[in-house]
PDB file of N, CA and C in Angstrom:
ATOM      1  N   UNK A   1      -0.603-161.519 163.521  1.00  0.00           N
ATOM      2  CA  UNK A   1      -1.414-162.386 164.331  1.00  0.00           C
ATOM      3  C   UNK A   1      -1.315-163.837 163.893  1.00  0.00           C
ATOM      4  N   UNK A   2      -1.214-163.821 162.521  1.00  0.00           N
ATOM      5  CA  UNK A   2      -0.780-165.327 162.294  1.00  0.00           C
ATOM      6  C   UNK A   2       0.545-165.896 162.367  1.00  0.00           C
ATOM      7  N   UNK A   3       1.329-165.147 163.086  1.00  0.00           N
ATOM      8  CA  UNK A   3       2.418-165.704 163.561  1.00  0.00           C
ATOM      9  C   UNK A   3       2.563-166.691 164.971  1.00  0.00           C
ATOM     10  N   UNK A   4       1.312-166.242 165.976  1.00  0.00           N
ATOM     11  CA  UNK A   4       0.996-166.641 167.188  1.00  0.00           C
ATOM     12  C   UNK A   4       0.804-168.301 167.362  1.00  0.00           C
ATOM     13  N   UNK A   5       0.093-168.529 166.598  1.00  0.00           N
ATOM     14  CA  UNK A   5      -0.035-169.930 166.132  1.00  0.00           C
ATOM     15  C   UNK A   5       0.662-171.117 165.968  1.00  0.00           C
ATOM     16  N   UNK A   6       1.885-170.330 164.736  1.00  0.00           N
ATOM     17  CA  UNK A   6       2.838-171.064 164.622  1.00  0.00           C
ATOM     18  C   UNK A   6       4.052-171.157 165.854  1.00  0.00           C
ATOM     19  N   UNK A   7       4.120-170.330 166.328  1.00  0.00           N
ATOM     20  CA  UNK A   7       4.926-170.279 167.552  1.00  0.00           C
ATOM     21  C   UNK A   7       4.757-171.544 168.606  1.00  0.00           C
ATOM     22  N   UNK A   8       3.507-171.524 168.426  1.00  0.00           N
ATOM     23  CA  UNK A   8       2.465-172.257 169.902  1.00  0.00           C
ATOM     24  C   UNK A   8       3.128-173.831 168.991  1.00  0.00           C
ATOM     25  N   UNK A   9       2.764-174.269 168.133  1.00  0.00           N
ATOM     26  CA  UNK A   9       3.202-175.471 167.207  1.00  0.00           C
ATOM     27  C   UNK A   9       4.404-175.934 167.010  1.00  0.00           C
ATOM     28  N   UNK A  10       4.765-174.728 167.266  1.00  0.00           N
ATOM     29  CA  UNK A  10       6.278-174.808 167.253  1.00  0.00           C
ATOM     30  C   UNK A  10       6.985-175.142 168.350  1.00  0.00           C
ATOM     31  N   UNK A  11       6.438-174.408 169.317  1.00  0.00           N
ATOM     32  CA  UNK A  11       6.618-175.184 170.976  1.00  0.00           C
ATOM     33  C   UNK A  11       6.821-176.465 171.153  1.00  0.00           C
ATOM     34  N   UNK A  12       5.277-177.060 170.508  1.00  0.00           N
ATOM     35  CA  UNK A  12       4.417-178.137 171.005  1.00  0.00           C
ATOM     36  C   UNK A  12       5.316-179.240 170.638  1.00  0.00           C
ATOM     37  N   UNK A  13       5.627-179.487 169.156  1.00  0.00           N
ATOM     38  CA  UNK A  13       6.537-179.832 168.520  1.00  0.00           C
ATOM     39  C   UNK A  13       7.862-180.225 168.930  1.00  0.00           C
ATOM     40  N   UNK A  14       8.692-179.299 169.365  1.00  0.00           N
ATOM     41  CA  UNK A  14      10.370-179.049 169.497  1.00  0.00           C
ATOM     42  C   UNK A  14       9.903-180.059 171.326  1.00  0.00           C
ATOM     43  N   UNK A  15       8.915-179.842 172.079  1.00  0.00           N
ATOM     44  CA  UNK A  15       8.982-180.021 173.321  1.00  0.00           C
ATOM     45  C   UNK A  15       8.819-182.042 173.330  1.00  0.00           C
ATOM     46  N   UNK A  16       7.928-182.066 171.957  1.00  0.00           N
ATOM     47  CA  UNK A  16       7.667-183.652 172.200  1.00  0.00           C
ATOM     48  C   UNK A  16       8.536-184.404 171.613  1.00  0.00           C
ATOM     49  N   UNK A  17       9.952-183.961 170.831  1.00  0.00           N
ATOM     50  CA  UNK A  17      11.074-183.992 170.048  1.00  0.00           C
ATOM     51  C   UNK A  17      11.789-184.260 171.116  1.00  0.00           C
ATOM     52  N   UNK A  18      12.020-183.583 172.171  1.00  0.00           N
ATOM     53  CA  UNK A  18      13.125-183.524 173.195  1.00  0.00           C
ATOM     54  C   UNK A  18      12.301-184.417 174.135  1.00  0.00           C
ATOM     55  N   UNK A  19      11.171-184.767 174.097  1.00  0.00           N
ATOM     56  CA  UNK A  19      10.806-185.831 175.362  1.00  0.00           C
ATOM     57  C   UNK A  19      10.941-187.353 174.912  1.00  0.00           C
ATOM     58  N   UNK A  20      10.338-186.850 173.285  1.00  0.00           N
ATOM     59  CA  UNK A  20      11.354-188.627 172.561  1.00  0.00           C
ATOM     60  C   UNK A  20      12.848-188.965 172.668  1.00  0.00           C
ATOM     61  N   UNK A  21      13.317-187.405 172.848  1.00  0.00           N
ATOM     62  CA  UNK A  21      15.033-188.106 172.632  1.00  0.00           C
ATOM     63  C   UNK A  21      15.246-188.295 174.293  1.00  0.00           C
ATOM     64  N   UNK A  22      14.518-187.411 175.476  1.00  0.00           N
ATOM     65  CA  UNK A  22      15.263-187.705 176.702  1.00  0.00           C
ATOM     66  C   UNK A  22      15.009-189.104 176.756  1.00  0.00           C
ATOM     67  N   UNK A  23      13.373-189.694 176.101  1.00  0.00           N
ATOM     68  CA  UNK A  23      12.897-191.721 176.836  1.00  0.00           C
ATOM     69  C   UNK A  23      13.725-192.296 176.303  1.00  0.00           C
ATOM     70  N   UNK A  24      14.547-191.982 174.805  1.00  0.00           N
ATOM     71  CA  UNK A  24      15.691-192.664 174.204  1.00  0.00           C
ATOM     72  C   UNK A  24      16.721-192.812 175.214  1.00  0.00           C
ATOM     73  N   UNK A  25      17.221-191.694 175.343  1.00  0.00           N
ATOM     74  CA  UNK A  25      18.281-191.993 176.522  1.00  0.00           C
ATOM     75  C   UNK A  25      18.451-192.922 177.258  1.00  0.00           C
ATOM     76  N   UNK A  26      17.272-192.060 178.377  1.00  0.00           N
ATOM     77  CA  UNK A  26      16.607-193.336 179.721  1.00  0.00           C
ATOM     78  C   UNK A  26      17.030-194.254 178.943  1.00  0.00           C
ATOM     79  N   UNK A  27      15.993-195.366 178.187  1.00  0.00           N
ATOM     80  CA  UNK A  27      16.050-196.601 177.834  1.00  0.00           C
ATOM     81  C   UNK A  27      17.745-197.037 177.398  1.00  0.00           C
ATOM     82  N   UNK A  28      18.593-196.206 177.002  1.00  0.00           N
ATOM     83  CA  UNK A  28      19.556-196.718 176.580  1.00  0.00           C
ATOM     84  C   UNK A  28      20.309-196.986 178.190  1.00  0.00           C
ATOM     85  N   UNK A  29      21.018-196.032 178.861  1.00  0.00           N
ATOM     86  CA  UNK A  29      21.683-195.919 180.288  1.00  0.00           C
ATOM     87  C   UNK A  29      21.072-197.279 180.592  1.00  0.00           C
ATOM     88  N   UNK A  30      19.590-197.182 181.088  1.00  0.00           N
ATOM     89  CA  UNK A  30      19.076-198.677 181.445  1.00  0.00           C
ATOM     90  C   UNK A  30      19.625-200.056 181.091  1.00  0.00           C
ATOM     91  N   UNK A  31      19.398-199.838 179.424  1.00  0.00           N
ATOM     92  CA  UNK A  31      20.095-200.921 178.670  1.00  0.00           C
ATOM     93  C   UNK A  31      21.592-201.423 179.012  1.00  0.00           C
ATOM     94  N   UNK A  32      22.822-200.118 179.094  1.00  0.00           N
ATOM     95  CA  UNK A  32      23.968-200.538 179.754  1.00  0.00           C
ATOM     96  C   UNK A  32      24.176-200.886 180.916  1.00  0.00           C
ATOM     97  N   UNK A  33      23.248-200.693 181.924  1.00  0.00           N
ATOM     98  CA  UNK A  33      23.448-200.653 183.116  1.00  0.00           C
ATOM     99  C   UNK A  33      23.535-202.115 183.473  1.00  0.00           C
ATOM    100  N   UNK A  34      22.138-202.802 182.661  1.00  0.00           N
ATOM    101  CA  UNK A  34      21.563-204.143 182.608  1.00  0.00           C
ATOM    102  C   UNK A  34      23.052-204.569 182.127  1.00  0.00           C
ATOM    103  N   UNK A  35      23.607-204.233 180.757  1.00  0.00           N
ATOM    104  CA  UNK A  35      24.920-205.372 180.220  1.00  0.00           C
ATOM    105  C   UNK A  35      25.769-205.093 181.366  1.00  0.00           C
ATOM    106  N   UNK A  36      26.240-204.160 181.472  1.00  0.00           N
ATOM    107  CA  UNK A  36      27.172-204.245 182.518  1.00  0.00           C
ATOM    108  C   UNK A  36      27.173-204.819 183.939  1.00  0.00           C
ATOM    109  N   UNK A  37      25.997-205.187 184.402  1.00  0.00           N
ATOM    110  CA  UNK A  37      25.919-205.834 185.671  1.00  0.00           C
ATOM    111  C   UNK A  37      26.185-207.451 184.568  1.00  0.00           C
ATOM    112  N   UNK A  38      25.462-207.721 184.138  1.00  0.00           N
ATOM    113  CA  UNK A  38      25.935-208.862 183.257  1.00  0.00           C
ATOM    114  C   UNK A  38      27.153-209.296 183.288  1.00  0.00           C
ATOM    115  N   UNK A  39      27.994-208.368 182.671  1.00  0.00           N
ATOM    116  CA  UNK A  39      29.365-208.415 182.405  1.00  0.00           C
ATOM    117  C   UNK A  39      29.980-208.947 183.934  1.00  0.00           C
ATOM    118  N   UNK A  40      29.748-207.995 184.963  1.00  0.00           N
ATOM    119  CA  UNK A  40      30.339-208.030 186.196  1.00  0.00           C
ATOM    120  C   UNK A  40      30.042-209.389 186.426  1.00  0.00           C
ATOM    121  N   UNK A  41      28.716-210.281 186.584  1.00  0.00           N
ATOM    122  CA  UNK A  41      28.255-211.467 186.937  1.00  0.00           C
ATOM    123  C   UNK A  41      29.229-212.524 186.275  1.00  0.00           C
ATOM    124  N   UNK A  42      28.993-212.639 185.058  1.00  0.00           N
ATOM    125  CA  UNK A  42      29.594-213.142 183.964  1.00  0.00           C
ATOM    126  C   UNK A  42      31.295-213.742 184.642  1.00  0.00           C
ATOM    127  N   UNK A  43      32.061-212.238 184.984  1.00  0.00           N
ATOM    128  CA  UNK A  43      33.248-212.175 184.878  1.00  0.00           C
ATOM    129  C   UNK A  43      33.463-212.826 186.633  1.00  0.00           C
ATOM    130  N   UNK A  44      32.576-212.242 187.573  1.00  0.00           N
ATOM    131  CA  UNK A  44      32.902-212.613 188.466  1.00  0.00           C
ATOM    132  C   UNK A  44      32.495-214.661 188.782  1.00  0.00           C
ATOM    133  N   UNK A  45      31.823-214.972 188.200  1.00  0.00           N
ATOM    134  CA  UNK A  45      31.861-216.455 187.786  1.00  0.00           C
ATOM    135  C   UNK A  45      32.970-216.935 187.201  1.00  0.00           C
ATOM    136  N   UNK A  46      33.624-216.381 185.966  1.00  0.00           N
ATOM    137  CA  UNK A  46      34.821-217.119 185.802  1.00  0.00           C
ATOM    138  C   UNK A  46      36.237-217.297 186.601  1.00  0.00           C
ATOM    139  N   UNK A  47      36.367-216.224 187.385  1.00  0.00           N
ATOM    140  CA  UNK A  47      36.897-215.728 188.428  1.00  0.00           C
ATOM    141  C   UNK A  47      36.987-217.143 189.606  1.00  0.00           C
ATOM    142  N   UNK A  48      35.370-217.175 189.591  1.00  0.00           N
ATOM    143  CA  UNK A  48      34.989-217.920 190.415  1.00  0.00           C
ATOM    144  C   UNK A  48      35.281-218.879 190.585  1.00  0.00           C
ATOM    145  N   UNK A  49      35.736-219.766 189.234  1.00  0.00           N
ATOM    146  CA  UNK A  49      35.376-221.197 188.734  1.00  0.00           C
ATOM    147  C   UNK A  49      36.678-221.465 188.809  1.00  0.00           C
ATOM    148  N   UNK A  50      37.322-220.236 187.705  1.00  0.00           N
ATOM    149  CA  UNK A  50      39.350-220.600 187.979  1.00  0.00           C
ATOM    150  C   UNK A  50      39.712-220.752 189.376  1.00  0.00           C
ATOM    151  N   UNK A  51      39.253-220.260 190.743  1.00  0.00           N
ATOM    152  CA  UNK A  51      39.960-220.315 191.694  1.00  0.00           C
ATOM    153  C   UNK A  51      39.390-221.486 192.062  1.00  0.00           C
ATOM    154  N   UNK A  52      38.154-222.175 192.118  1.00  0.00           N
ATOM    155  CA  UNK A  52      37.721-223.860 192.339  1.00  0.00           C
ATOM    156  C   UNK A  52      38.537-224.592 191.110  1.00  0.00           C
ATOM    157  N   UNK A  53      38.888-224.437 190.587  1.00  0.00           N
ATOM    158  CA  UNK A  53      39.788-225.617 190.235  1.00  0.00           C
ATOM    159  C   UNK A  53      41.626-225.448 190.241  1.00  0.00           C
ATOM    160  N   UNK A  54      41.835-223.967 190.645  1.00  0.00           N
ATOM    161  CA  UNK A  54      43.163-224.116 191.329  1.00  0.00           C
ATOM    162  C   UNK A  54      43.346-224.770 192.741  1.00  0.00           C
ATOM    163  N   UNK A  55      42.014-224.347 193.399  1.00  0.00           N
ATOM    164  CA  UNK A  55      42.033-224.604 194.981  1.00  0.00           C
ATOM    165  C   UNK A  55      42.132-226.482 194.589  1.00  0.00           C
ATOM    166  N   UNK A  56      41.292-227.028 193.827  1.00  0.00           N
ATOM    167  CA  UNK A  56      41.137-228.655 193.550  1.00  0.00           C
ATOM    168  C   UNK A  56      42.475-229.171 193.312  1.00  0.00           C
ATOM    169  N   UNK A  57      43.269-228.587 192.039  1.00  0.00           N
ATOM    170  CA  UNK A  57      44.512-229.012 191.551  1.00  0.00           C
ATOM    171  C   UNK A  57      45.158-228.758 192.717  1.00  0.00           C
ATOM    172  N   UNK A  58      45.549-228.109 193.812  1.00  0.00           N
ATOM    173  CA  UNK A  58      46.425-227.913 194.839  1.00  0.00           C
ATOM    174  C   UNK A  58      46.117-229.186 195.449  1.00  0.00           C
ATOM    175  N   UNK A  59      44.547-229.395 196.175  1.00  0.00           N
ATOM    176  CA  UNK A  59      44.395-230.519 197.283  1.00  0.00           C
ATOM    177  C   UNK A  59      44.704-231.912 196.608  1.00  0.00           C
ATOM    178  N   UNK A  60      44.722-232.083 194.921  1.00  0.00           N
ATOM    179  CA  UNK A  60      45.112-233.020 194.236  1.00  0.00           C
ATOM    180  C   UNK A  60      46.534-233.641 194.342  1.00  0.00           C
ATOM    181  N   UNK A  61      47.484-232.362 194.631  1.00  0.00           N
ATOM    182  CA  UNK A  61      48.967-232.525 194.587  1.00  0.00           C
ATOM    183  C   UNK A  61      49.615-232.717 195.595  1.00  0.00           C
ATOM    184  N   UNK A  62      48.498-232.113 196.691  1.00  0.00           N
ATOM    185  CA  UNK A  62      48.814-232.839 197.798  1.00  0.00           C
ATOM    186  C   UNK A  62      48.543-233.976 198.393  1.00  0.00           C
ATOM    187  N   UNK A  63      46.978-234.992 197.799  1.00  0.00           N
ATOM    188  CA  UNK A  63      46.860-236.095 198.155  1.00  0.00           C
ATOM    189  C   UNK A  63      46.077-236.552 196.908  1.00  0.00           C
ATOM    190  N   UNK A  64      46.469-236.875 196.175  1.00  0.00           N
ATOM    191  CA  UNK A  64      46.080-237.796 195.139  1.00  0.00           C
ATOM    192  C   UNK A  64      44.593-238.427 195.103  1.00  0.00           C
ATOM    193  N   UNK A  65      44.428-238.563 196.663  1.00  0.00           N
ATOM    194  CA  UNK A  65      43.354-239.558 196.204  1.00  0.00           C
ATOM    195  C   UNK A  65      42.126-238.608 196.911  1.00  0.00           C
ATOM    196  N   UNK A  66      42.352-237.475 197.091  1.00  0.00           N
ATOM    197  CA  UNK A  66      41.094-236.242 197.547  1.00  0.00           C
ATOM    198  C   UNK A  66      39.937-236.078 196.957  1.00  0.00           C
ATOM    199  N   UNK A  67      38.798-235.890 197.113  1.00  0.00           N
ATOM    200  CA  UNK A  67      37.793-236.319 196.921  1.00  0.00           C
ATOM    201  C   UNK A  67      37.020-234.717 197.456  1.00  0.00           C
ATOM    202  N   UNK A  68      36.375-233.517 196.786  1.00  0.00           N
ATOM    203  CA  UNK A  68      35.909-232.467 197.713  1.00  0.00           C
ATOM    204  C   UNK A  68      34.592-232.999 198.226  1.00  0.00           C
ATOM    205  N   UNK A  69      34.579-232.362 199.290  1.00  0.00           N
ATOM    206  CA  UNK A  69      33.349-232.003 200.455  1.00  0.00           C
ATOM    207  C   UNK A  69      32.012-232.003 200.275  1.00  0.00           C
ATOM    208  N   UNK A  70      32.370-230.535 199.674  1.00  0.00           N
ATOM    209  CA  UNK A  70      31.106-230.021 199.519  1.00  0.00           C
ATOM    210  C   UNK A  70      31.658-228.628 198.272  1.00  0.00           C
ATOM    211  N   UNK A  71      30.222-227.628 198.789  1.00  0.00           N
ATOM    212  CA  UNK A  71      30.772-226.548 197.730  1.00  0.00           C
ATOM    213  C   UNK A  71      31.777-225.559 198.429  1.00  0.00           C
ATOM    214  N   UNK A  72      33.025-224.653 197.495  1.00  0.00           N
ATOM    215  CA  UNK A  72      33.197-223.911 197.963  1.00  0.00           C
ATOM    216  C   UNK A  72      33.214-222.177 197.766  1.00  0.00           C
ATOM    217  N   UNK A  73      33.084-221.560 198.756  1.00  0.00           N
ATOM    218  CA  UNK A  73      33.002-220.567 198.731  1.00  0.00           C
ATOM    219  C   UNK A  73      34.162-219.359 198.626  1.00  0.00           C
ATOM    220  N   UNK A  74      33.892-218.433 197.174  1.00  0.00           N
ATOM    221  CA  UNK A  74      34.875-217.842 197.099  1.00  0.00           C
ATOM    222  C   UNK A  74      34.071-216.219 196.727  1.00  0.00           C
ATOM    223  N   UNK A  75      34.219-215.374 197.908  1.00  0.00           N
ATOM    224  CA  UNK A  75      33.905-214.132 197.684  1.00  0.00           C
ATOM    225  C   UNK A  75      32.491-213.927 197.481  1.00  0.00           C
ATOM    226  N   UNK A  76      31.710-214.771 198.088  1.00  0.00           N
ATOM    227  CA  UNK A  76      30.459-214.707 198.416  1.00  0.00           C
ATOM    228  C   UNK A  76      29.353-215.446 196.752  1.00  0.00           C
ATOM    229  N   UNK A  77      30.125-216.041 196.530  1.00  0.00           N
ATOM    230  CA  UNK A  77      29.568-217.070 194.789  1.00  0.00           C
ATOM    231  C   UNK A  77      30.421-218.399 195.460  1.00  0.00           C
ATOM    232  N   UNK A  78      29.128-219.674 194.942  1.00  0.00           N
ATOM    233  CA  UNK A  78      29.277-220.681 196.033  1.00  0.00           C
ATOM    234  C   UNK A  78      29.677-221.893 194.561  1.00  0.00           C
ATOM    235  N   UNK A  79      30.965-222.263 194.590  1.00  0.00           N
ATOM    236  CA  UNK A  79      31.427-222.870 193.482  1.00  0.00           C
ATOM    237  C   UNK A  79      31.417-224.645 193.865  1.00  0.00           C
ATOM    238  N   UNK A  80      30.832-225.386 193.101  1.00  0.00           N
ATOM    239  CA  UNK A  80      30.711-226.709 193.608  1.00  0.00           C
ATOM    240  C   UNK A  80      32.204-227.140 192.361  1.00  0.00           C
ATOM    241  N   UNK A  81      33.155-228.030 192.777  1.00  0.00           N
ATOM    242  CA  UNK A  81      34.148-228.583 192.361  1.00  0.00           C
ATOM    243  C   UNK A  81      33.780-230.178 191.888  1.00  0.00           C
ATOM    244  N   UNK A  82      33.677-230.634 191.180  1.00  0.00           N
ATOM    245  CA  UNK A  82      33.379-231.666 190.683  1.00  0.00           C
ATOM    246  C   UNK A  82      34.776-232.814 190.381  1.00  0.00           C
ATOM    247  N   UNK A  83      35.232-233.284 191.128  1.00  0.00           N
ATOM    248  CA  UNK A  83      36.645-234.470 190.602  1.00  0.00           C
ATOM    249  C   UNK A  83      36.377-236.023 190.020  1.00  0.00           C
ATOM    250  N   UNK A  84      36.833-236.459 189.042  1.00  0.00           N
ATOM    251  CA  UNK A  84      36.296-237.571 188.409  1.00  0.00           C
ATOM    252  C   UNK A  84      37.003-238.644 189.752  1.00  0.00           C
ATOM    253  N   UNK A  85      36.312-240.031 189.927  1.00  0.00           N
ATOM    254  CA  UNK A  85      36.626-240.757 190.629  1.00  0.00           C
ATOM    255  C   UNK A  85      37.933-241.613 190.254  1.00  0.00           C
ATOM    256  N   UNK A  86      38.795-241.781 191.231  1.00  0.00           N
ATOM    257  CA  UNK A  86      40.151-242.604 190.622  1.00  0.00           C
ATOM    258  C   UNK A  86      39.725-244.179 190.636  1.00  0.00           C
ATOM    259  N   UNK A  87      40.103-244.076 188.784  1.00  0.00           N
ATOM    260  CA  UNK A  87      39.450-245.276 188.573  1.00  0.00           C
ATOM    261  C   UNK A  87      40.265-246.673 189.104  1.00  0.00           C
ATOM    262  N   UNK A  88      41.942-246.465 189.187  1.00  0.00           N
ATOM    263  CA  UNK A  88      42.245-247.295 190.013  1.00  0.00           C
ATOM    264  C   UNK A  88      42.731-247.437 191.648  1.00  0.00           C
ATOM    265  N   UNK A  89      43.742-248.133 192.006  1.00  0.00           N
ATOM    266  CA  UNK A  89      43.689-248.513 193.564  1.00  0.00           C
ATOM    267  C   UNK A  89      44.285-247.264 193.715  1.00  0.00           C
ATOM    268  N   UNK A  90      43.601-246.876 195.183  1.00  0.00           N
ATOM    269  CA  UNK A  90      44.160-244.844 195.187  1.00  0.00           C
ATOM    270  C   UNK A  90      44.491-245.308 197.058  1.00  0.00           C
ATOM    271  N   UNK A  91      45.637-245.179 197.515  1.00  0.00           N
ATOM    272  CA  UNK A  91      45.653-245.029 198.898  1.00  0.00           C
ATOM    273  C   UNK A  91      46.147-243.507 199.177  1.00  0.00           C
ATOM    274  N   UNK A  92      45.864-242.723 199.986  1.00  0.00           N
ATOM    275  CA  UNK A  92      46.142-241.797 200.966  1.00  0.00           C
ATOM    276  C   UNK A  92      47.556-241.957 201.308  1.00  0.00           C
ATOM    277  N   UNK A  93      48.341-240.752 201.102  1.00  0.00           N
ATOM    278  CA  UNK A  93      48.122-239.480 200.428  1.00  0.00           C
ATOM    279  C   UNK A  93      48.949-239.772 198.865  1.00  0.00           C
ATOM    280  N   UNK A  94      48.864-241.028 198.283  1.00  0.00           N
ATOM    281  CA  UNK A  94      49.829-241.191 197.088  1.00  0.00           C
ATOM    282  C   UNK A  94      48.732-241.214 195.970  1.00  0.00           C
ATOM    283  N   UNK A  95      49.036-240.630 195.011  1.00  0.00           N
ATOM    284  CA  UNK A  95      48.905-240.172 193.668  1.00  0.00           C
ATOM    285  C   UNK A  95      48.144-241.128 193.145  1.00  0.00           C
ATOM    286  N   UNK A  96      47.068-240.688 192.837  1.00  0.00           N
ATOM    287  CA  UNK A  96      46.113-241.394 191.576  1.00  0.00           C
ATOM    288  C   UNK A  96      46.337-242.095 190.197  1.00  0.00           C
ATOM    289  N   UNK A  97      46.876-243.293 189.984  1.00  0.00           N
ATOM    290  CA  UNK A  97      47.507-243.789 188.735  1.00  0.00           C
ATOM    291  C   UNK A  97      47.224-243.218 187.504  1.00  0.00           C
ATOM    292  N   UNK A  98      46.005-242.623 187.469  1.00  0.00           N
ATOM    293  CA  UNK A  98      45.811-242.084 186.346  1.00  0.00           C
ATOM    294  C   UNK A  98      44.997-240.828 186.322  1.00  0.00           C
ATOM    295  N   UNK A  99      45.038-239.482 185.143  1.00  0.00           N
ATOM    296  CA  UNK A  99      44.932-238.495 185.260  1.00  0.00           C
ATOM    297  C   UNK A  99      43.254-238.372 186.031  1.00  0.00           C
ATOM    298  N   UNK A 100      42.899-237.249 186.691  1.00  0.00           N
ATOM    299  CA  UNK A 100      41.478-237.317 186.856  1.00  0.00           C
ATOM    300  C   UNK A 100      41.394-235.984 186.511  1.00  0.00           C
ATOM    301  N   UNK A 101      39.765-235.622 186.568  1.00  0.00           N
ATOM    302  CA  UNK A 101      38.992-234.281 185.279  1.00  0.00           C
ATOM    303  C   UNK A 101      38.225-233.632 186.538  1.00  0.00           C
ATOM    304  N   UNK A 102      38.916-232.145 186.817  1.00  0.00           N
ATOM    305  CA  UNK A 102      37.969-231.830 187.524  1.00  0.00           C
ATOM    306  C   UNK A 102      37.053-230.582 186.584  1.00  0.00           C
ATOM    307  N   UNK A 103      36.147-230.015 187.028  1.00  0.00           N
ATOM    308  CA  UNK A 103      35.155-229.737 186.476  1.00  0.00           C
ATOM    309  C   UNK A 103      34.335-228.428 187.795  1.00  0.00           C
ATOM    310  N   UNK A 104      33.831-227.920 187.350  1.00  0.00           N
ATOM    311  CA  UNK A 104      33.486-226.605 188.174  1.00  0.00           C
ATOM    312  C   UNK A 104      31.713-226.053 187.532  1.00  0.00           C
ATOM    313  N   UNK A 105      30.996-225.467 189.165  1.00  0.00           N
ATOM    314  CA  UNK A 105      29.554-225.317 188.908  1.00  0.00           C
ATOM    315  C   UNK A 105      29.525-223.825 189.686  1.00  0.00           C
ATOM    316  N   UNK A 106      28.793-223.231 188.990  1.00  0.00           N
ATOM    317  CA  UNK A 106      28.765-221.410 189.725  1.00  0.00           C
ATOM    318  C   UNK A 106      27.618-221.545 190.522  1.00  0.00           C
ATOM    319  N   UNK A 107      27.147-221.007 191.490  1.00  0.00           N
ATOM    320  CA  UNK A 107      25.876-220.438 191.699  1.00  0.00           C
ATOM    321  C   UNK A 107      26.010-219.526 192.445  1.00  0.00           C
ATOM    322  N   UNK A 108      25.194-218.282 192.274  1.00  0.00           N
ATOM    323  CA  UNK A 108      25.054-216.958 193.103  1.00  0.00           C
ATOM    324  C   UNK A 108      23.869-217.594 194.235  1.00  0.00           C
TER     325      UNK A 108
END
């Protein structure tokens, strides 16, 4: 009869053992789920940024003295292109005397 007891404790025990390790879990999956959307964000911004300043260096080589718009849009992330101003005399479509810095902004 005094075995009944321990059984029941023994239950009670092993059952709140396995409900600490399943919330461990949970919380971990959660935890990756969170880095990995991260990661994806992260990666799809740089993505983002390299193709605004290839798209810039192209309209550069084709007219020197180009100046962007506005922002642009690549794959639904809205990349603003930033080009330093040509500091000297710049006519259409010939080449900017001197190098200019373009520069790149993410936003979802």
């Amino acid at each position: 009869m005094k075995n009944r007891g321990f059984v029941l404790t023994f239950a009670m025990v092993a059952a709140i053992l396995i409900a600490i390790v399943c919330m461990a879990l949970l919380a971990m999956a959660s935890n990756e789920a969170h880095r990995a959307r991260f990661h994806r964000l992260r990666s799809q911004a740089l993505y983002a940024s390299e193709a605004g300043v290839t798209w810039a260096q192209e309209q550069l080589r084709l007219n020197g003295c180009w100046s962007p718009a506005g922002p642009l849009a690549v794959n639904g992330v809205s990349v603003v292109v930033t080009v330093s101003a040509c500091p000297g005399v710049c006519t259409p479509p010939g080449p900017c005397p001197t190098p200019r810095e373009i520069s790149t902004r993410v936003a979802y």
